[in-house]
C-alpha atoms as a PDB file:
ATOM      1  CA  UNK A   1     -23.498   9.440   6.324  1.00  0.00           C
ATOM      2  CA  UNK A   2     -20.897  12.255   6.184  1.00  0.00           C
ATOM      3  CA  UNK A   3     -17.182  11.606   5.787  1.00  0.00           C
ATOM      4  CA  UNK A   4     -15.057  13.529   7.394  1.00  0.00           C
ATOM      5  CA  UNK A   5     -11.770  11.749   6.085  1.00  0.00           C
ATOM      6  CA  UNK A   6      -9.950   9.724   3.875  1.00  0.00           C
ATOM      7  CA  UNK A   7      -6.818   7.625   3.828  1.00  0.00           C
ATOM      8  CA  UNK A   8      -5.258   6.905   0.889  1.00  0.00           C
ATOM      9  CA  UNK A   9      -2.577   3.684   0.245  1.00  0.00           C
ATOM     10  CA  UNK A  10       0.433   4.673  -1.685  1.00  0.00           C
ATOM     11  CA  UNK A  11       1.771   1.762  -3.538  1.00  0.00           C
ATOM     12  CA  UNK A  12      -1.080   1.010  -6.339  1.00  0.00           C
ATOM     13  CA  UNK A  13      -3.007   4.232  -5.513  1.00  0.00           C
ATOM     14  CA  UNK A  14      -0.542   6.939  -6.447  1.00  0.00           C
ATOM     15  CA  UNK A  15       1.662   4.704  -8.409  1.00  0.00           C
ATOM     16  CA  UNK A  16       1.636   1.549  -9.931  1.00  0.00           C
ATOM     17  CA  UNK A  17       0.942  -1.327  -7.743  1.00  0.00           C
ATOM     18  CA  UNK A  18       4.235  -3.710  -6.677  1.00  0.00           C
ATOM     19  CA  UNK A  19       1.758  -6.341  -7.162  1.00  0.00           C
ATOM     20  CA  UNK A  20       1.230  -5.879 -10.776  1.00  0.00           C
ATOM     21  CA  UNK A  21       4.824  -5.399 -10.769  1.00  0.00           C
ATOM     22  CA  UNK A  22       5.396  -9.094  -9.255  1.00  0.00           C
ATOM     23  CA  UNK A  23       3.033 -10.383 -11.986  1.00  0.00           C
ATOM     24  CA  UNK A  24       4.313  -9.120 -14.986  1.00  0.00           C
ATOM     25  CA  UNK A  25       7.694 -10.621 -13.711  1.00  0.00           C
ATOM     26  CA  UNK A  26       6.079 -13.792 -13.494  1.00  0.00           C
ATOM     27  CA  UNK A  27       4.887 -13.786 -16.540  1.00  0.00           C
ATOM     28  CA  UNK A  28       8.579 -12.796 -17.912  1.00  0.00           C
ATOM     29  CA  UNK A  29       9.855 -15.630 -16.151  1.00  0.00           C
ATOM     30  CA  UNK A  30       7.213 -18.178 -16.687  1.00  0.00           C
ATOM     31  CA  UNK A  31       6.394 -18.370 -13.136  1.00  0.00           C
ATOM     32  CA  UNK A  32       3.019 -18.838 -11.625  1.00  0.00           C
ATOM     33  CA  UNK A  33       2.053 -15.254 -10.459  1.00  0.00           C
ATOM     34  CA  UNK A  34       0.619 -15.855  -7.175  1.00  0.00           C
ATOM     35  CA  UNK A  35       3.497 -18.719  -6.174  1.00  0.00           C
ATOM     36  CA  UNK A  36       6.297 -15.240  -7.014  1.00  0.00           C
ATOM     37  CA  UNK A  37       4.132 -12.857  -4.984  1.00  0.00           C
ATOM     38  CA  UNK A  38       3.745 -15.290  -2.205  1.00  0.00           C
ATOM     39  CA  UNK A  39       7.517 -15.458  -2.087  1.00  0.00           C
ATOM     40  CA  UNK A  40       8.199 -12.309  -2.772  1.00  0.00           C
ATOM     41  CA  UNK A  41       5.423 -10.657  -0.221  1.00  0.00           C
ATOM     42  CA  UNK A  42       4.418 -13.609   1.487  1.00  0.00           C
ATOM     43  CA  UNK A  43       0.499 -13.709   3.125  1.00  0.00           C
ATOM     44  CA  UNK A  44      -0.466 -10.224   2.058  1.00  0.00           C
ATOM     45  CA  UNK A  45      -3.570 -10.200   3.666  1.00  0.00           C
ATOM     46  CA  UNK A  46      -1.600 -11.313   6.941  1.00  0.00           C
ATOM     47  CA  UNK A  47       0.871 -10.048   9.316  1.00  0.00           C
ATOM     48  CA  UNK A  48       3.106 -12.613   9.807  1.00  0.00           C
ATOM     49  CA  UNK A  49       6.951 -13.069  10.110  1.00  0.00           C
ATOM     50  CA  UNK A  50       7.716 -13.486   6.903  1.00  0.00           C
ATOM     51  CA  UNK A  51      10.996 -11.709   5.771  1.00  0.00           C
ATOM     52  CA  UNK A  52       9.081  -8.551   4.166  1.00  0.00           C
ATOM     53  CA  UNK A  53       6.983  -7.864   6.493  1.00  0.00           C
ATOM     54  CA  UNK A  54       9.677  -7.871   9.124  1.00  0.00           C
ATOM     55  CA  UNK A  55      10.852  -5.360   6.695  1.00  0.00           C
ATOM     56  CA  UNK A  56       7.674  -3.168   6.608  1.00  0.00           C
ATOM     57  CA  UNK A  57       7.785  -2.783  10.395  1.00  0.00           C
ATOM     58  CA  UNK A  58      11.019  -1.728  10.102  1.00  0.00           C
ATOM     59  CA  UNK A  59      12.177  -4.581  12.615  1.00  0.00           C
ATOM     60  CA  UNK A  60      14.716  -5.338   9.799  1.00  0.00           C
ATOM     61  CA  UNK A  61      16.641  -4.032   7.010  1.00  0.00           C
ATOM     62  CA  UNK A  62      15.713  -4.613   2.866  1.00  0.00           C
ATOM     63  CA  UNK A  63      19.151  -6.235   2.357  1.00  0.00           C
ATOM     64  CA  UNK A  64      18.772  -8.966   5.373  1.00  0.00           C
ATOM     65  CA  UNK A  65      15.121  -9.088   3.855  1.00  0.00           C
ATOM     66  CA  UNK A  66      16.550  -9.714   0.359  1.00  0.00           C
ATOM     67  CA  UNK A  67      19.252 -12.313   1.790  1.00  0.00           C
ATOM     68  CA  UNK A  68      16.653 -13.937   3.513  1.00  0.00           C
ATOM     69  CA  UNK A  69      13.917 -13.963   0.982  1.00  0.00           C
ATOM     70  CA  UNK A  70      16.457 -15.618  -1.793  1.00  0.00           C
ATOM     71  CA  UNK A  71      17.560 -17.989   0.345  1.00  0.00           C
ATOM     72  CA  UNK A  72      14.019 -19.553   1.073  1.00  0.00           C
ATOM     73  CA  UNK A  73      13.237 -19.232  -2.787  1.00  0.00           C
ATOM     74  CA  UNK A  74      16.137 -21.536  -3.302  1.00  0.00           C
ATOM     75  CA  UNK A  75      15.119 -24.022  -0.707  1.00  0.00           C
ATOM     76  CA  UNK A  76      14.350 -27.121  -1.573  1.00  0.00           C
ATOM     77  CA  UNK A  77      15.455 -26.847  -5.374  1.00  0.00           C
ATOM     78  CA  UNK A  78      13.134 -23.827  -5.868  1.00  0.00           C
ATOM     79  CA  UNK A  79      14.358 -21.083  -8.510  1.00  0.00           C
ATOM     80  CA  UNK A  80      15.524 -17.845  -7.116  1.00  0.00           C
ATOM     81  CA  UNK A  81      13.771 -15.155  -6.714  1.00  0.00           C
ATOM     82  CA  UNK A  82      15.758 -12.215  -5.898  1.00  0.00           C
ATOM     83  CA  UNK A  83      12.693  -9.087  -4.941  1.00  0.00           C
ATOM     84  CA  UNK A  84      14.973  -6.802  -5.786  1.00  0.00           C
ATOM     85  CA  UNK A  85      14.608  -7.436  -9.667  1.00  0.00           C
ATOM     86  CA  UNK A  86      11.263  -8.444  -9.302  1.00  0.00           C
ATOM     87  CA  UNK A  87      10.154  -4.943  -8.291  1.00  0.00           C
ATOM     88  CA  UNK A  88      12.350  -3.627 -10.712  1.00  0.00           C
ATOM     89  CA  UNK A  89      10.242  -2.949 -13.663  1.00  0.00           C
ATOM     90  CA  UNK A  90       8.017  -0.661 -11.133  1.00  0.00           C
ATOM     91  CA  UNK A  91      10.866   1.641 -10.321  1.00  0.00           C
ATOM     92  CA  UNK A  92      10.708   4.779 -11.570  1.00  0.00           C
ATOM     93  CA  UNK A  93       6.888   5.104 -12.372  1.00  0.00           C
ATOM     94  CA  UNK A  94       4.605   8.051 -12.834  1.00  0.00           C
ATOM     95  CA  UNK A  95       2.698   9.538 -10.510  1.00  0.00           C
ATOM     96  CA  UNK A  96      -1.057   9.225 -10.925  1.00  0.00           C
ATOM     97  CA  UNK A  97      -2.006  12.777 -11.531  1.00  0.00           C
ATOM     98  CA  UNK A  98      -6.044  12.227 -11.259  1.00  0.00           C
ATOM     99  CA  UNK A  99      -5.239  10.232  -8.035  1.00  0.00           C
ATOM    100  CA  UNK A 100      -3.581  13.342  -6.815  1.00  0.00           C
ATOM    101  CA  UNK A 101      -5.795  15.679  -8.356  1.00  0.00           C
ATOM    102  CA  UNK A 102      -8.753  13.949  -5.762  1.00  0.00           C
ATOM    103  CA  UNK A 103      -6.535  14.031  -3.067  1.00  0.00           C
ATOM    104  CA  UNK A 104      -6.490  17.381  -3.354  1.00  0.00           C
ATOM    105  CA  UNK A 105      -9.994  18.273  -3.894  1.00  0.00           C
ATOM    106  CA  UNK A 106     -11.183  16.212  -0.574  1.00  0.00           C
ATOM    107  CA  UNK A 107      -8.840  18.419   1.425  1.00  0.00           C
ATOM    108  CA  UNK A 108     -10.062  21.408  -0.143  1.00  0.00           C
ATOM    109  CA  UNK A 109     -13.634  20.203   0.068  1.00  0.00           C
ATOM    110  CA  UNK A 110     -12.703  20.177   4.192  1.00  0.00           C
ATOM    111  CA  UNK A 111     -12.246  16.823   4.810  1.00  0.00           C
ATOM    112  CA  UNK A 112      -8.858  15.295   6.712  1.00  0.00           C
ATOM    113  CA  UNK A 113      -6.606  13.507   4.509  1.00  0.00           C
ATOM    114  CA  UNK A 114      -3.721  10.523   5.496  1.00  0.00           C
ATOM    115  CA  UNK A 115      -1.562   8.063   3.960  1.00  0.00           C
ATOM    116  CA  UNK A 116      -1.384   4.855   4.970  1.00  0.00           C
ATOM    117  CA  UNK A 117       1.762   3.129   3.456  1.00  0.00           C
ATOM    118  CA  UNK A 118       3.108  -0.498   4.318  1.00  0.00           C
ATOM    119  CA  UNK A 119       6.944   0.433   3.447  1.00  0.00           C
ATOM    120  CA  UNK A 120      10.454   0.039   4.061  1.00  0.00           C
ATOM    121  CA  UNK A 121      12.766   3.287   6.117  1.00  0.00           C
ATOM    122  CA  UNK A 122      15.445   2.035   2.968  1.00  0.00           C
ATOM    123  CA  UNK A 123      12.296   2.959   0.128  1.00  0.00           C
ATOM    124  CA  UNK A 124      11.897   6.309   1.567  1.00  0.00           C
ATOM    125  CA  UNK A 125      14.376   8.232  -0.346  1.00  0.00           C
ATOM    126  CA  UNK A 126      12.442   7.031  -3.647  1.00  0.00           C
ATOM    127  CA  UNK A 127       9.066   7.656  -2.549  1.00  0.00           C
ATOM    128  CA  UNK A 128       8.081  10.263  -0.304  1.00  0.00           C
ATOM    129  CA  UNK A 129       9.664  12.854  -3.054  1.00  0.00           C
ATOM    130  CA  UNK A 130       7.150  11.432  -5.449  1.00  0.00           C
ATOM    131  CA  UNK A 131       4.317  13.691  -4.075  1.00  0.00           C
ATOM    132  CA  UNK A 132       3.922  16.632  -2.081  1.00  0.00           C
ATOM    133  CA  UNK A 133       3.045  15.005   1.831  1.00  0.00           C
ATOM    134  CA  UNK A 134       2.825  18.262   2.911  1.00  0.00           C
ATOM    135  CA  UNK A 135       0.370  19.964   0.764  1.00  0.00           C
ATOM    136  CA  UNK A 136      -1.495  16.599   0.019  1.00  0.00           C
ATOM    137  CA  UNK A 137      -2.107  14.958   3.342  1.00  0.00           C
ATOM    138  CA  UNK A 138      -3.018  16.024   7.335  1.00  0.00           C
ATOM    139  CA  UNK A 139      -1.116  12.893   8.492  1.00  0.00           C
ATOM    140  CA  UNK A 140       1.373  10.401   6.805  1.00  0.00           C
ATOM    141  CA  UNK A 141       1.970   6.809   8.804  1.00  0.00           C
ATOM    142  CA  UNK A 142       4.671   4.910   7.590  1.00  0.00           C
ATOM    143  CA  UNK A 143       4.648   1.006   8.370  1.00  0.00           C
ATOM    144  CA  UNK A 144       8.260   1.259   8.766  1.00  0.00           C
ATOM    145  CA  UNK A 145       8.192   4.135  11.004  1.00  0.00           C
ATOM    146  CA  UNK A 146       5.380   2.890  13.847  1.00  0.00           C
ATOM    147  CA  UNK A 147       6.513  -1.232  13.882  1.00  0.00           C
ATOM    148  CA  UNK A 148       3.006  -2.128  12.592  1.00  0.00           C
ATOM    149  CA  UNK A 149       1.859  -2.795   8.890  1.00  0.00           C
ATOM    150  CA  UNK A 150      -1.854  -3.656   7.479  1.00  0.00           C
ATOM    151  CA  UNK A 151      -3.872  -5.344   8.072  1.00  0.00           C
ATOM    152  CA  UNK A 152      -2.994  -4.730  12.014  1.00  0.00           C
ATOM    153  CA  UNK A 153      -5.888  -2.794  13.115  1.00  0.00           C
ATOM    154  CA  UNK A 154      -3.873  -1.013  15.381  1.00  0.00           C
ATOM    155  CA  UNK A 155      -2.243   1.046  12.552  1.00  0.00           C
ATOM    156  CA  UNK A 156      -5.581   1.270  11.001  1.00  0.00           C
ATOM    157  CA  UNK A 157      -6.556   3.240  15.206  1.00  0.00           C
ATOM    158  CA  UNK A 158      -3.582   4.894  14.657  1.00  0.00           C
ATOM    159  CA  UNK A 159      -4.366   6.501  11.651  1.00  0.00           C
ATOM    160  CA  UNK A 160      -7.816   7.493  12.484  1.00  0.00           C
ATOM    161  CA  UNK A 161      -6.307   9.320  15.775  1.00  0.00           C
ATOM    162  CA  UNK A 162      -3.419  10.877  14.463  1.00  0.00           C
ATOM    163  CA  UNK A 163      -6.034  12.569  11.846  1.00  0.00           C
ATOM    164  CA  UNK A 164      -8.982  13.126  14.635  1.00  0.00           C
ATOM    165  CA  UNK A 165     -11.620  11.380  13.284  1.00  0.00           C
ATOM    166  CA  UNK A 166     -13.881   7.933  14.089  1.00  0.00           C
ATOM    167  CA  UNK A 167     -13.878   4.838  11.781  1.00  0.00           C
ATOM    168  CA  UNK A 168     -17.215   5.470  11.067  1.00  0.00           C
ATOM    169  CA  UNK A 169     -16.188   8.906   9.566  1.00  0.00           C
ATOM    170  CA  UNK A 170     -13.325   7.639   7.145  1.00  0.00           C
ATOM    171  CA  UNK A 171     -12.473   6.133   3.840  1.00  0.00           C
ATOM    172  CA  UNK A 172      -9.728   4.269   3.207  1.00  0.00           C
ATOM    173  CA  UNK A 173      -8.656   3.108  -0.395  1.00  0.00           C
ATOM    174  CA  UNK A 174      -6.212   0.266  -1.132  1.00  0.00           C
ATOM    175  CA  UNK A 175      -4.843  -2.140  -3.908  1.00  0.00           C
ATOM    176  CA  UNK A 176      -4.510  -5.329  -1.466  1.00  0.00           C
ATOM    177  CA  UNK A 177      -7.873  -7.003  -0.908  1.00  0.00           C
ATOM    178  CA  UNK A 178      -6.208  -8.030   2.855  1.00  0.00           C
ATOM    179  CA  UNK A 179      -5.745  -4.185   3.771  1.00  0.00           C
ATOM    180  CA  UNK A 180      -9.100  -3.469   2.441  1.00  0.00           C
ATOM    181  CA  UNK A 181     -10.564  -6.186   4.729  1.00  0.00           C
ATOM    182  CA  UNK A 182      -8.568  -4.842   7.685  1.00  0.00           C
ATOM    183  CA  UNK A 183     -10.095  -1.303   7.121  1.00  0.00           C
ATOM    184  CA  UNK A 184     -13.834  -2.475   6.611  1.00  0.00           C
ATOM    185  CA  UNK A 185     -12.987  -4.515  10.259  1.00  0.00           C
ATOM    186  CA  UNK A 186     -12.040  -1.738  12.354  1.00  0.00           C
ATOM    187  CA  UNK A 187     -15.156   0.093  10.934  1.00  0.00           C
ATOM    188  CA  UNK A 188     -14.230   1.860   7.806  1.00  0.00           C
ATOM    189  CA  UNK A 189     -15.525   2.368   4.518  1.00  0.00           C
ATOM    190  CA  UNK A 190     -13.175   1.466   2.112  1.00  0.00           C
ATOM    191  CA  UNK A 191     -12.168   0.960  -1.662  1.00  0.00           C
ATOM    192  CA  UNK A 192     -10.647  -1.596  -3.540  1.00  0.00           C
ATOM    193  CA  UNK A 193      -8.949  -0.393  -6.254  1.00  0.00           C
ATOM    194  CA  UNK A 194      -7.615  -2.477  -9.217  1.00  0.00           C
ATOM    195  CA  UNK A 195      -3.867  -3.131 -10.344  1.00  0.00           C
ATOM    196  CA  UNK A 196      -4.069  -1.588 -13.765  1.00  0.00           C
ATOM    197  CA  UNK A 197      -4.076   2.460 -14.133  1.00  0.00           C
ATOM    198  CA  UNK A 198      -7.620   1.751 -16.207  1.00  0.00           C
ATOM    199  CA  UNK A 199      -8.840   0.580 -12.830  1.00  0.00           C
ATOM    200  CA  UNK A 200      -8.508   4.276 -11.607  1.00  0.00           C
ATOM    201  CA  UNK A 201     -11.500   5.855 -12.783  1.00  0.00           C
ATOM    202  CA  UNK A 202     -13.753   3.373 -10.968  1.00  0.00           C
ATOM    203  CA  UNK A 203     -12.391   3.618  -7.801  1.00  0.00           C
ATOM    204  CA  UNK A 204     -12.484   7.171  -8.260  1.00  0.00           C
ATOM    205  CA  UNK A 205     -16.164   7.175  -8.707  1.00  0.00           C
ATOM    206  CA  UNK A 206     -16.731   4.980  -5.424  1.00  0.00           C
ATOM    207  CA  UNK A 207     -14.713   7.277  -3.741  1.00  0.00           C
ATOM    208  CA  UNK A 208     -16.591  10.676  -4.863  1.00  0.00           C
ATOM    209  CA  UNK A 209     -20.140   8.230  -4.117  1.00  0.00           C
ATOM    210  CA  UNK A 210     -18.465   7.636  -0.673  1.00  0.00           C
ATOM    211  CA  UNK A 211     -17.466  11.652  -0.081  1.00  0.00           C
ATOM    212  CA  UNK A 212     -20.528  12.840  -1.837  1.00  0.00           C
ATOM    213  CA  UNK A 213     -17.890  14.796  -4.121  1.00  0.00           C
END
Protein backbone atom coordinates (compact mmCIF):
# COMPACT_ATOMS: atom_id res chain seq x y z
CA UNK A 1 0.00 0.00 0.00
CA UNK A 2 1.22 3.51 -0.95
CA UNK A 3 0.18 6.63 0.94
CA UNK A 4 -0.33 9.40 -0.75
CA UNK A 5 -1.30 11.65 2.37
CA UNK A 6 -1.39 12.42 5.79
CA UNK A 7 -3.44 14.43 8.22
CA UNK A 8 -2.11 15.47 11.18
CA UNK A 9 -4.32 16.60 14.62
CA UNK A 10 -3.02 19.68 16.22
CA UNK A 11 -3.81 19.66 19.84
CA UNK A 12 -1.50 16.66 21.31
CA UNK A 13 0.38 16.23 17.99
CA UNK A 14 2.16 19.54 17.60
CA UNK A 15 1.66 20.59 21.12
CA UNK A 16 0.81 19.24 24.24
CA UNK A 17 -2.43 17.52 24.46
CA UNK A 18 -5.53 19.60 26.39
CA UNK A 19 -6.20 16.26 27.68
CA UNK A 20 -3.11 15.84 29.63
CA UNK A 21 -3.71 19.32 30.46
CA UNK A 22 -7.29 18.40 32.08
CA UNK A 23 -5.49 15.63 34.03
CA UNK A 24 -2.80 17.20 35.61
CA UNK A 25 -5.52 19.73 36.84
CA UNK A 26 -7.27 16.98 38.29
CA UNK A 27 -4.72 15.79 39.95
CA UNK A 28 -4.00 19.52 41.40
CA UNK A 29 -7.39 19.60 42.51
CA UNK A 30 -7.94 16.14 43.73
CA UNK A 31 -10.48 15.43 41.20
CA UNK A 32 -11.04 12.21 39.42
CA UNK A 33 -9.42 12.82 35.93
CA UNK A 34 -11.87 11.37 33.67
CA UNK A 35 -15.12 12.88 35.82
CA UNK A 36 -13.02 16.82 34.96
CA UNK A 37 -12.48 15.87 31.32
CA UNK A 38 -15.96 14.63 30.94
CA UNK A 39 -17.10 18.01 32.18
CA UNK A 40 -14.79 19.89 30.76
CA UNK A 41 -14.95 18.10 27.06
CA UNK A 42 -17.81 16.05 27.55
CA UNK A 43 -18.10 12.48 25.27
CA UNK A 44 -14.89 12.97 23.35
CA UNK A 45 -15.29 10.20 21.26
CA UNK A 46 -18.90 11.66 20.43
CA UNK A 47 -20.48 14.51 18.78
CA UNK A 48 -23.01 15.54 20.87
CA UNK A 49 -24.47 18.88 22.20
CA UNK A 50 -22.55 19.30 24.88
CA UNK A 51 -21.42 22.98 25.51
CA UNK A 52 -17.78 22.45 23.87
CA UNK A 53 -18.55 20.89 21.17
CA UNK A 54 -21.17 23.44 20.27
CA UNK A 55 -18.09 25.44 20.60
CA UNK A 56 -15.86 23.42 18.18
CA UNK A 57 -18.45 23.80 15.41
CA UNK A 58 -18.38 27.18 15.94
CA UNK A 59 -22.31 27.17 16.52
CA UNK A 60 -21.33 29.09 19.74
CA UNK A 61 -18.94 31.28 21.36
CA UNK A 62 -16.01 30.06 24.24
CA UNK A 63 -17.50 32.53 26.76
CA UNK A 64 -21.34 31.18 26.43
CA UNK A 65 -19.39 27.74 26.37
CA UNK A 66 -17.56 28.67 29.59
CA UNK A 67 -20.91 30.14 31.23
CA UNK A 68 -22.56 27.17 30.32
CA UNK A 69 -20.02 24.57 31.17
CA UNK A 70 -19.64 26.13 34.95
CA UNK A 71 -22.98 26.26 35.45
CA UNK A 72 -23.61 22.41 34.87
CA UNK A 73 -20.37 21.70 37.00
CA UNK A 74 -22.15 23.40 39.81
CA UNK A 75 -25.37 21.55 39.40
CA UNK A 76 -26.48 19.57 41.80
CA UNK A 77 -23.77 20.56 44.53
CA UNK A 78 -20.94 19.64 42.11
CA UNK A 79 -17.58 21.78 42.44
CA UNK A 80 -16.87 24.20 39.72
CA UNK A 81 -15.04 23.70 37.10
CA UNK A 82 -14.30 26.73 35.22
CA UNK A 83 -12.29 25.22 31.51
CA UNK A 84 -10.80 28.20 31.28
CA UNK A 85 -8.24 27.48 34.20
CA UNK A 86 -8.31 24.02 33.56
CA UNK A 87 -6.58 24.46 30.19
CA UNK A 88 -4.52 26.92 31.64
CA UNK A 89 -1.39 25.16 32.50
CA UNK A 90 -1.27 24.14 28.56
CA UNK A 91 -1.14 27.70 27.39
CA UNK A 92 1.79 28.78 26.09
CA UNK A 93 3.53 25.39 25.19
CA UNK A 94 6.29 24.48 22.80
CA UNK A 95 5.98 23.41 19.64
CA UNK A 96 7.02 19.84 18.93
CA UNK A 97 9.93 20.39 16.66
CA UNK A 98 10.39 16.48 15.55
CA UNK A 99 6.56 16.52 14.97
CA UNK A 100 7.19 19.34 12.61
CA UNK A 101 10.35 18.20 11.38
CA UNK A 102 8.08 14.89 9.84
CA UNK A 103 5.59 17.04 8.68
CA UNK A 104 7.89 18.43 6.65
CA UNK A 105 9.72 15.56 5.30
CA UNK A 106 6.27 13.76 4.06
CA UNK A 107 5.59 16.86 1.99
CA UNK A 108 8.93 16.89 0.67
CA UNK A 109 8.91 13.15 0.18
CA UNK A 110 5.61 14.13 -2.28
CA UNK A 111 2.94 13.22 -0.31
CA UNK A 112 -0.26 15.76 0.51
CA UNK A 113 -0.32 17.02 3.91
CA UNK A 114 -3.63 18.49 6.16
CA UNK A 115 -4.58 19.42 9.52
CA UNK A 116 -7.38 18.32 11.04
CA UNK A 117 -8.12 20.45 14.22
CA UNK A 118 -11.36 20.24 16.48
CA UNK A 119 -11.09 24.10 17.68
CA UNK A 120 -12.67 27.17 18.65
CA UNK A 121 -12.73 30.66 15.84
CA UNK A 122 -11.85 32.50 19.65
CA UNK A 123 -8.39 29.90 19.94
CA UNK A 124 -7.26 30.93 16.61
CA UNK A 125 -5.26 33.91 17.40
CA UNK A 126 -3.09 31.54 19.81
CA UNK A 127 -2.67 28.75 17.57
CA UNK A 128 -2.45 28.98 14.01
CA UNK A 129 0.81 31.38 14.64
CA UNK A 130 2.32 28.42 16.39
CA UNK A 131 3.42 26.79 13.06
CA UNK A 132 3.89 27.68 9.63
CA UNK A 133 0.20 26.36 7.80
CA UNK A 134 1.49 27.51 4.83
CA UNK A 135 4.76 25.88 4.35
CA UNK A 136 3.66 22.79 6.50
CA UNK A 137 0.33 21.68 5.16
CA UNK A 138 -1.72 21.42 1.48
CA UNK A 139 -5.01 21.93 3.39
CA UNK A 140 -5.95 23.14 6.99
CA UNK A 141 -9.82 22.31 8.23
CA UNK A 142 -10.78 23.97 11.18
CA UNK A 143 -13.80 22.40 13.25
CA UNK A 144 -14.83 25.81 13.97
CA UNK A 145 -14.67 26.99 10.52
CA UNK A 146 -16.85 24.01 8.54
CA UNK A 147 -19.74 23.39 11.63
CA UNK A 148 -18.47 19.77 11.97
CA UNK A 149 -15.87 18.33 14.54
CA UNK A 150 -14.44 14.54 14.88
CA UNK A 151 -15.43 12.03 14.96
CA UNK A 152 -18.18 13.22 12.18
CA UNK A 153 -17.06 11.39 9.22
CA UNK A 154 -18.12 14.03 7.15
CA UNK A 155 -15.15 16.25 8.20
CA UNK A 156 -13.03 13.24 8.03
CA UNK A 157 -14.66 13.29 3.58
CA UNK A 158 -13.96 16.66 3.79
CA UNK A 159 -10.54 16.49 4.49
CA UNK A 160 -9.68 13.76 2.17
CA UNK A 161 -11.34 15.99 -0.78
CA UNK A 162 -10.11 19.21 -0.02
CA UNK A 163 -6.47 17.42 -0.22
CA UNK A 164 -7.45 15.04 -3.41
CA UNK A 165 -6.89 11.88 -2.18
CA UNK A 166 -9.07 8.45 -1.15
CA UNK A 167 -9.31 7.12 2.47
CA UNK A 168 -7.55 4.30 1.47
CA UNK A 169 -4.55 6.58 0.51
CA UNK A 170 -4.27 8.60 3.90
CA UNK A 171 -2.98 8.66 7.40
CA UNK A 172 -4.36 10.39 9.95
CA UNK A 173 -2.69 10.78 13.49
CA UNK A 174 -4.54 11.84 16.66
CA UNK A 175 -4.33 12.03 20.57
CA UNK A 176 -8.22 11.13 21.16
CA UNK A 177 -8.84 7.40 20.83
CA UNK A 178 -12.68 8.63 19.52
CA UNK A 179 -11.06 10.64 16.48
CA UNK A 180 -8.80 7.82 15.83
CA UNK A 181 -11.83 5.46 15.63
CA UNK A 182 -13.66 7.93 13.38
CA UNK A 183 -10.65 7.94 10.91
CA UNK A 184 -10.08 4.03 10.84
CA UNK A 185 -14.26 4.11 10.02
CA UNK A 186 -14.31 6.17 7.06
CA UNK A 187 -11.34 4.01 5.80
CA UNK A 188 -8.15 5.46 7.02
CA UNK A 189 -5.08 4.37 8.48
CA UNK A 190 -4.45 6.07 11.45
CA UNK A 191 -2.23 6.66 14.65
CA UNK A 192 -2.82 6.96 18.11
CA UNK A 193 -0.48 8.90 19.68
CA UNK A 194 0.07 9.18 23.49
CA UNK A 195 -0.44 12.30 25.88
CA UNK A 196 3.10 12.62 27.09
CA UNK A 197 5.91 14.24 24.63
CA UNK A 198 7.88 10.64 25.37
CA UNK A 199 4.96 9.17 23.49
CA UNK A 200 6.28 11.01 20.30
CA UNK A 201 8.89 8.87 19.09
CA UNK A 202 6.55 5.87 18.80
CA UNK A 203 4.03 7.32 16.94
CA UNK A 204 6.61 8.66 14.85
CA UNK A 205 7.86 5.28 13.97
CA UNK A 206 4.20 3.98 13.04
CA UNK A 207 3.90 6.81 11.03
CA UNK A 208 7.32 6.43 8.91
CA UNK A 209 6.12 2.23 8.91
CA UNK A 210 2.79 3.63 7.52
CA UNK A 211 4.62 6.19 4.76
CA UNK A 212 7.42 3.81 4.17
CA UNK A 213 9.68 6.93 5.25
Amino acid sequence: MTMQAVVFDFGGVFIDSPFDGVASAARRHGLDPQDLSDIVFGPYDQDTDHPWHRLERGEISVSDARDAIVAASVADGGTEVDPFVVLAGIAGGEVRDEMVAFCREVRSAGLRTGLLTNNAKEFETYWRPLLPLDELFDDVVDSSAVGLRKPDPRIYELSLSRLGVTAADAVFIDDAPGNVDGARAVGMSAVLIGQQRADVPAALAELRSLVAL
